[in-house]
C-alpha atoms as a PDB file:
ATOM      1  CA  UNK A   1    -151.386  32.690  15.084  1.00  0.00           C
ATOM      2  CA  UNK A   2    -153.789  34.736  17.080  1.00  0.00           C
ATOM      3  CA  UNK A   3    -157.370  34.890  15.124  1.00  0.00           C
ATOM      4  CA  UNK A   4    -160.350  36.866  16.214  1.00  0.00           C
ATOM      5  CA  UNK A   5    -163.619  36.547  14.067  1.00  0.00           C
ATOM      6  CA  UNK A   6    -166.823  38.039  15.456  1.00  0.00           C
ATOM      7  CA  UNK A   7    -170.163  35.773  15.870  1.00  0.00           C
ATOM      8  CA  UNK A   8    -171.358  36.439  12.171  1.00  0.00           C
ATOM      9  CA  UNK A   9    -169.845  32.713  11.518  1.00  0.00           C
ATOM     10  CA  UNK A  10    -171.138  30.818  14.617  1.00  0.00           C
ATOM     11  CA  UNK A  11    -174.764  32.748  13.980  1.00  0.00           C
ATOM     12  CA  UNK A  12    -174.768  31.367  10.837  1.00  0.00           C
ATOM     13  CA  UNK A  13    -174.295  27.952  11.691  1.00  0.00           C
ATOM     14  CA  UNK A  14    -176.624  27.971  14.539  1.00  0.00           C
ATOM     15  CA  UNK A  15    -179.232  29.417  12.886  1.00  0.00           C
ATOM     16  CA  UNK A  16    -179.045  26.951  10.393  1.00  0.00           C
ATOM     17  CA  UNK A  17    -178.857  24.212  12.575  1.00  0.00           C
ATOM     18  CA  UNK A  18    -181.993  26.097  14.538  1.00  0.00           C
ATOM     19  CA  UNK A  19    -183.973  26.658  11.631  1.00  0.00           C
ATOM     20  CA  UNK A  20    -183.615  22.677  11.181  1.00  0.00           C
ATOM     21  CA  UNK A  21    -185.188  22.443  14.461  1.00  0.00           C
ATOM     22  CA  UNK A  22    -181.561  21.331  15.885  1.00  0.00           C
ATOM     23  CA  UNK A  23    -179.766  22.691  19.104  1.00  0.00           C
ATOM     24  CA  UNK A  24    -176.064  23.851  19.144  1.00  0.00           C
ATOM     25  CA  UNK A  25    -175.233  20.779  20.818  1.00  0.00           C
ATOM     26  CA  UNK A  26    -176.483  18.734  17.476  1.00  0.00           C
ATOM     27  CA  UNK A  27    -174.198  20.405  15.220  1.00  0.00           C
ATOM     28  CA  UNK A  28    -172.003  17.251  14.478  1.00  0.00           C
ATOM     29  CA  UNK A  29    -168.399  17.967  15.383  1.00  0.00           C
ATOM     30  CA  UNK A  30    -166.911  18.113  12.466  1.00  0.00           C
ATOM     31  CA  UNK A  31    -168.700  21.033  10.563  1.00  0.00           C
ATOM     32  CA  UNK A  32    -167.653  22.435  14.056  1.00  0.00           C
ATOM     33  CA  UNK A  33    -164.354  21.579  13.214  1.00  0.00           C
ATOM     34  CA  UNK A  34    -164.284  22.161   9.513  1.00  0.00           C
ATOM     35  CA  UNK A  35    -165.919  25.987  10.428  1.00  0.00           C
ATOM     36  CA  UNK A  36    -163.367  26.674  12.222  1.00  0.00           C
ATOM     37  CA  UNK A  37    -161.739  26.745  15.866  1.00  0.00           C
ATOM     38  CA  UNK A  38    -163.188  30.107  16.888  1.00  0.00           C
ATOM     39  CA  UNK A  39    -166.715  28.303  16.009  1.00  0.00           C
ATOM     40  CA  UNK A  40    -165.911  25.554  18.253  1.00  0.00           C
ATOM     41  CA  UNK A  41    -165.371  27.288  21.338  1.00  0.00           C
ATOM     42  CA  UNK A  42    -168.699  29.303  20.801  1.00  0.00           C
ATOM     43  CA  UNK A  43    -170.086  26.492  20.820  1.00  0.00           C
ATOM     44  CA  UNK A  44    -168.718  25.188  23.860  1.00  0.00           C
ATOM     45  CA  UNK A  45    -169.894  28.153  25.837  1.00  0.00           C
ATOM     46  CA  UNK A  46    -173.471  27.911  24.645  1.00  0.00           C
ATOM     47  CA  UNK A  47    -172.939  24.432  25.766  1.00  0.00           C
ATOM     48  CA  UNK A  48    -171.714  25.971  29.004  1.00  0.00           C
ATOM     49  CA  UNK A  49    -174.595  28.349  29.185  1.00  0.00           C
ATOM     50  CA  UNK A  50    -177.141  25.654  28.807  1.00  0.00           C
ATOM     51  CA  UNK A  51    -175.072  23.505  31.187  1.00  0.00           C
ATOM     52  CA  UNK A  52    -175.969  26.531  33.951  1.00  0.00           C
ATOM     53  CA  UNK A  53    -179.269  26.996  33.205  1.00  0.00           C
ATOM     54  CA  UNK A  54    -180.193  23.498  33.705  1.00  0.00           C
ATOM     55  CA  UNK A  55    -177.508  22.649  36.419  1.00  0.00           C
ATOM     56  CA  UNK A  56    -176.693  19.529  34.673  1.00  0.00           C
ATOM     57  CA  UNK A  57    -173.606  18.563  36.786  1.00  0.00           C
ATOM     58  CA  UNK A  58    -172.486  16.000  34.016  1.00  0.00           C
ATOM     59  CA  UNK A  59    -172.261  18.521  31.723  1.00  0.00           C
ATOM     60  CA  UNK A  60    -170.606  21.393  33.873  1.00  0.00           C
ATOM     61  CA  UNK A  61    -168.089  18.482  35.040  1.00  0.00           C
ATOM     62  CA  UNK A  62    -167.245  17.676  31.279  1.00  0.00           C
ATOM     63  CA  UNK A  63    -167.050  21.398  30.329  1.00  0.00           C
ATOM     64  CA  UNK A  64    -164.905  22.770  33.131  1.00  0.00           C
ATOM     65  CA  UNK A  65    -161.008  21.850  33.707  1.00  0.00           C
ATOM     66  CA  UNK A  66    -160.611  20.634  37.302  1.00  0.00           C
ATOM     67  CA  UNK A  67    -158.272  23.852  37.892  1.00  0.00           C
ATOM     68  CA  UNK A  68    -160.897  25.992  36.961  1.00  0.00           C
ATOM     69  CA  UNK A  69    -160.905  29.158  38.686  1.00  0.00           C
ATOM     70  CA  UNK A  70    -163.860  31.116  38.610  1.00  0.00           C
ATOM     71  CA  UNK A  71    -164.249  34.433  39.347  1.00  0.00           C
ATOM     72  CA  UNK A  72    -167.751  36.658  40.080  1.00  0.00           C
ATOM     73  CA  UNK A  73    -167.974  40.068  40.039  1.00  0.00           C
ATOM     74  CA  UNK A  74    -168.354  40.711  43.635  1.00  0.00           C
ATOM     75  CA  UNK A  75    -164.853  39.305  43.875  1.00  0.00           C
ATOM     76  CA  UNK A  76    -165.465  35.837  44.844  1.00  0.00           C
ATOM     77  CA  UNK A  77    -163.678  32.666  43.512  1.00  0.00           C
ATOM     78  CA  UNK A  78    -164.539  29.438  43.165  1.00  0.00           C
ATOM     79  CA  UNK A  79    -162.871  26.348  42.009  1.00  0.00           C
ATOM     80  CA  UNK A  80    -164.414  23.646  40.179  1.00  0.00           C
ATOM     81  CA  UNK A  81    -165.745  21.933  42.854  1.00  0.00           C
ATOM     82  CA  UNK A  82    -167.570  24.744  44.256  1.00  0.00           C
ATOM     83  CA  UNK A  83    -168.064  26.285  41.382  1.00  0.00           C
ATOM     84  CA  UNK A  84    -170.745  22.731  39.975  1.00  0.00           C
ATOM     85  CA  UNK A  85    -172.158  22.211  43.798  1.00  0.00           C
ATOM     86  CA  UNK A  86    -173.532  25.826  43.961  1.00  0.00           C
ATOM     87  CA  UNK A  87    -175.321  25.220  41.401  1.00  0.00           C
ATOM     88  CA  UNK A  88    -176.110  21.567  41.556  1.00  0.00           C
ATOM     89  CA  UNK A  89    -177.468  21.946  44.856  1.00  0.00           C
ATOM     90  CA  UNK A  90    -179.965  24.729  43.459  1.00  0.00           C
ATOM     91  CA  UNK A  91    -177.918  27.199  46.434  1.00  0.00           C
ATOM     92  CA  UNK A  92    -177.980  29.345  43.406  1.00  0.00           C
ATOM     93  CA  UNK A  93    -179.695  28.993  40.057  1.00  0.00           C
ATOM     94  CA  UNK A  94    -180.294  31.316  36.999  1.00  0.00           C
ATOM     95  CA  UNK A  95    -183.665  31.288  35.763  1.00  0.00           C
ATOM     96  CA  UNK A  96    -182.790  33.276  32.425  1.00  0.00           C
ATOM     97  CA  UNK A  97    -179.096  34.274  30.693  1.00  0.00           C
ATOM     98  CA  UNK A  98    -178.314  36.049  27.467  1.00  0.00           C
ATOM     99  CA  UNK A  99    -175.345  36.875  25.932  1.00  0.00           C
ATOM    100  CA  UNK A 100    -174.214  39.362  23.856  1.00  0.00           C
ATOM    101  CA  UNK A 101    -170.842  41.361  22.220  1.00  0.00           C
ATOM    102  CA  UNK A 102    -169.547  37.738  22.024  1.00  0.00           C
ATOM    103  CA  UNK A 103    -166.028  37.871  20.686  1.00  0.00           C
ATOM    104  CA  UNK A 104    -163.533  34.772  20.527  1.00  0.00           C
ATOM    105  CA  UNK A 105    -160.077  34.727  19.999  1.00  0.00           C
ATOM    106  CA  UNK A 106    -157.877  31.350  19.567  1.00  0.00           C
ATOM    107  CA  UNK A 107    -154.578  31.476  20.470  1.00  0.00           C
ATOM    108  CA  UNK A 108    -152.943  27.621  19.745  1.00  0.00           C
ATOM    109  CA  UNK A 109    -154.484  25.506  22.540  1.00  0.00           C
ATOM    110  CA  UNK A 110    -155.657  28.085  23.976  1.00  0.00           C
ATOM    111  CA  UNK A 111    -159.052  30.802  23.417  1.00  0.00           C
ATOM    112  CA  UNK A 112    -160.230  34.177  25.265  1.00  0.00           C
ATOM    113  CA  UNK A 113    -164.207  34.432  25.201  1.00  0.00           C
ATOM    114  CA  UNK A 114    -165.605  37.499  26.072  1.00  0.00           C
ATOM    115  CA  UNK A 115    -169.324  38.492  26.190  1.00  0.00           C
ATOM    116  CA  UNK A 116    -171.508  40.671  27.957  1.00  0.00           C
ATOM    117  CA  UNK A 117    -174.120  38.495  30.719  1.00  0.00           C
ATOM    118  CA  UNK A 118    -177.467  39.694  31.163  1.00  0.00           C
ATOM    119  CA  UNK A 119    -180.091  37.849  33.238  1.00  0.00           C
ATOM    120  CA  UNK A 120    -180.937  37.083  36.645  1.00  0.00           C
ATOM    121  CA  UNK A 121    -179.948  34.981  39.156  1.00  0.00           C
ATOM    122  CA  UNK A 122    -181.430  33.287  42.182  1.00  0.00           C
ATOM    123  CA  UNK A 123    -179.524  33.050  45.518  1.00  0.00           C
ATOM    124  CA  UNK A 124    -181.255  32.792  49.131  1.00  0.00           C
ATOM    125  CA  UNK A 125    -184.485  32.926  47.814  1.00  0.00           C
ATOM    126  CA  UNK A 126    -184.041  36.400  46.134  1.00  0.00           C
ATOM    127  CA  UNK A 127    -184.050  37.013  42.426  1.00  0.00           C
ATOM    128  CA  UNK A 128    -181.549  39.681  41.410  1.00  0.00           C
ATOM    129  CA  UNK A 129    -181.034  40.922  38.395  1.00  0.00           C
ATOM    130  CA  UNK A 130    -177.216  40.500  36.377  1.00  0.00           C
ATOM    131  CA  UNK A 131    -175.568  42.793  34.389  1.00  0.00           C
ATOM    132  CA  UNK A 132    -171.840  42.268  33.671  1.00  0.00           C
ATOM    133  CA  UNK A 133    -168.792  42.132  31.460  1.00  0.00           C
ATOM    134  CA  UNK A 134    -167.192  38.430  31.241  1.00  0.00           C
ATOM    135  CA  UNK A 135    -163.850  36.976  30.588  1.00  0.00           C
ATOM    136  CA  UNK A 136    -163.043  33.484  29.725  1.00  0.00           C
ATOM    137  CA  UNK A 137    -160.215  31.631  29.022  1.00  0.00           C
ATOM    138  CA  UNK A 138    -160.813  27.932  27.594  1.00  0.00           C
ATOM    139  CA  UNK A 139    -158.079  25.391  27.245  1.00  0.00           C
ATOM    140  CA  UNK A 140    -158.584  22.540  24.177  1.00  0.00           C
ATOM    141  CA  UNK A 141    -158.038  19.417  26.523  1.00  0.00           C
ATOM    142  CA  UNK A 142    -158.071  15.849  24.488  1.00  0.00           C
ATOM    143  CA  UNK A 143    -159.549  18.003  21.610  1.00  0.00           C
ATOM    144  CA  UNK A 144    -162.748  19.682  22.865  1.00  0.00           C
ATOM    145  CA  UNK A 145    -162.733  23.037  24.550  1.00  0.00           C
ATOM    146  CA  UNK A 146    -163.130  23.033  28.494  1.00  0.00           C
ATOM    147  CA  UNK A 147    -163.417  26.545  30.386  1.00  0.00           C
ATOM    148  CA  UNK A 148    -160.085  26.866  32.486  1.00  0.00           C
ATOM    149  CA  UNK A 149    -160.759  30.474  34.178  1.00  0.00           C
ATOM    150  CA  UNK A 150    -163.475  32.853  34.200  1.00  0.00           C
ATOM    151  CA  UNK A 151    -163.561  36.543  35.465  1.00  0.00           C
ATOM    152  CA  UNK A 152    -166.836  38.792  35.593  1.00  0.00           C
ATOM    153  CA  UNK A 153    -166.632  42.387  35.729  1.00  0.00           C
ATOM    154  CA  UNK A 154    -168.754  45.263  37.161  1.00  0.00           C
ATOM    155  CA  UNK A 155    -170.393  47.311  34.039  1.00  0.00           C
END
């Protein structure tokens, strides 16, 4: 079954939880579960996105399959590895990211995330700002949602 349900849901919950003075990551997993799959991998990216902004490298290790393949706009890949050092090491950070047209689609195992990215990265001392289209794919591994590829795209 292929199911596609825009953010109204996942806002809903997370504004709840917000206005409660909770965090996505507070919402226990099973109203998660019992909201629905689509909800569940939303909240896995914000999870993700947090993950980045922080470089947490526990929590980008736990989010990320380790054949993640991770594509940026200027055409670069990383794997996992690569992928959790850049930003561990602070090589590149990202001060601020926001992201919006959010769609999710679950396909068994399987969902397609895609969102627009705005914010602004630091690399080599230089702040830059970011503007693109994203694409993920996440995989449910062991029954939570872990990001398996990623592609940005030029807007």
């Amino acid at each position: 079954m292929f199911a596609t349900r825009r953010s109204s849901l996942r806002a809903a919950l997370l504004g709840a939880a917000l206005g409660a003075g909770l965090g996505a990551a507070c919402l226990a997993p099973s109203a998660l579960h019992a909201a629905g799959p689509e909800v569940e991998v939303e909240a896995a990216v914000d999870a993700l996105t947090q993950a980045i902004l922080s470089a947490d490298g526990t929590a980008l290790n736990d989010l990320v399959l380790d054949g993640l393949s991770y594509g940026h706009s200027s055409g670069a890949v990383q794997d996992k590895s690569a992928f959790v050092e850049a930003l561990t090491s602070r090589r590149s950070s990202f001060p601020s990211i926001v992201l919006s047209n959010r769609t999710a689609a679950v396909v068994g195992e399987n969902a397609v995330v895609r969102h627009v990215f705005d914010g602004e990265t630091v690399a080599n001392g230089k702040t830059v700002p970011v503007h693109i289209g994203v694409l993920q794919v996440w995989h449910r591994d062991g029954g939570r949602w872990r990001l398996l590829a990623r592609q940005a795209f030029k807007l």
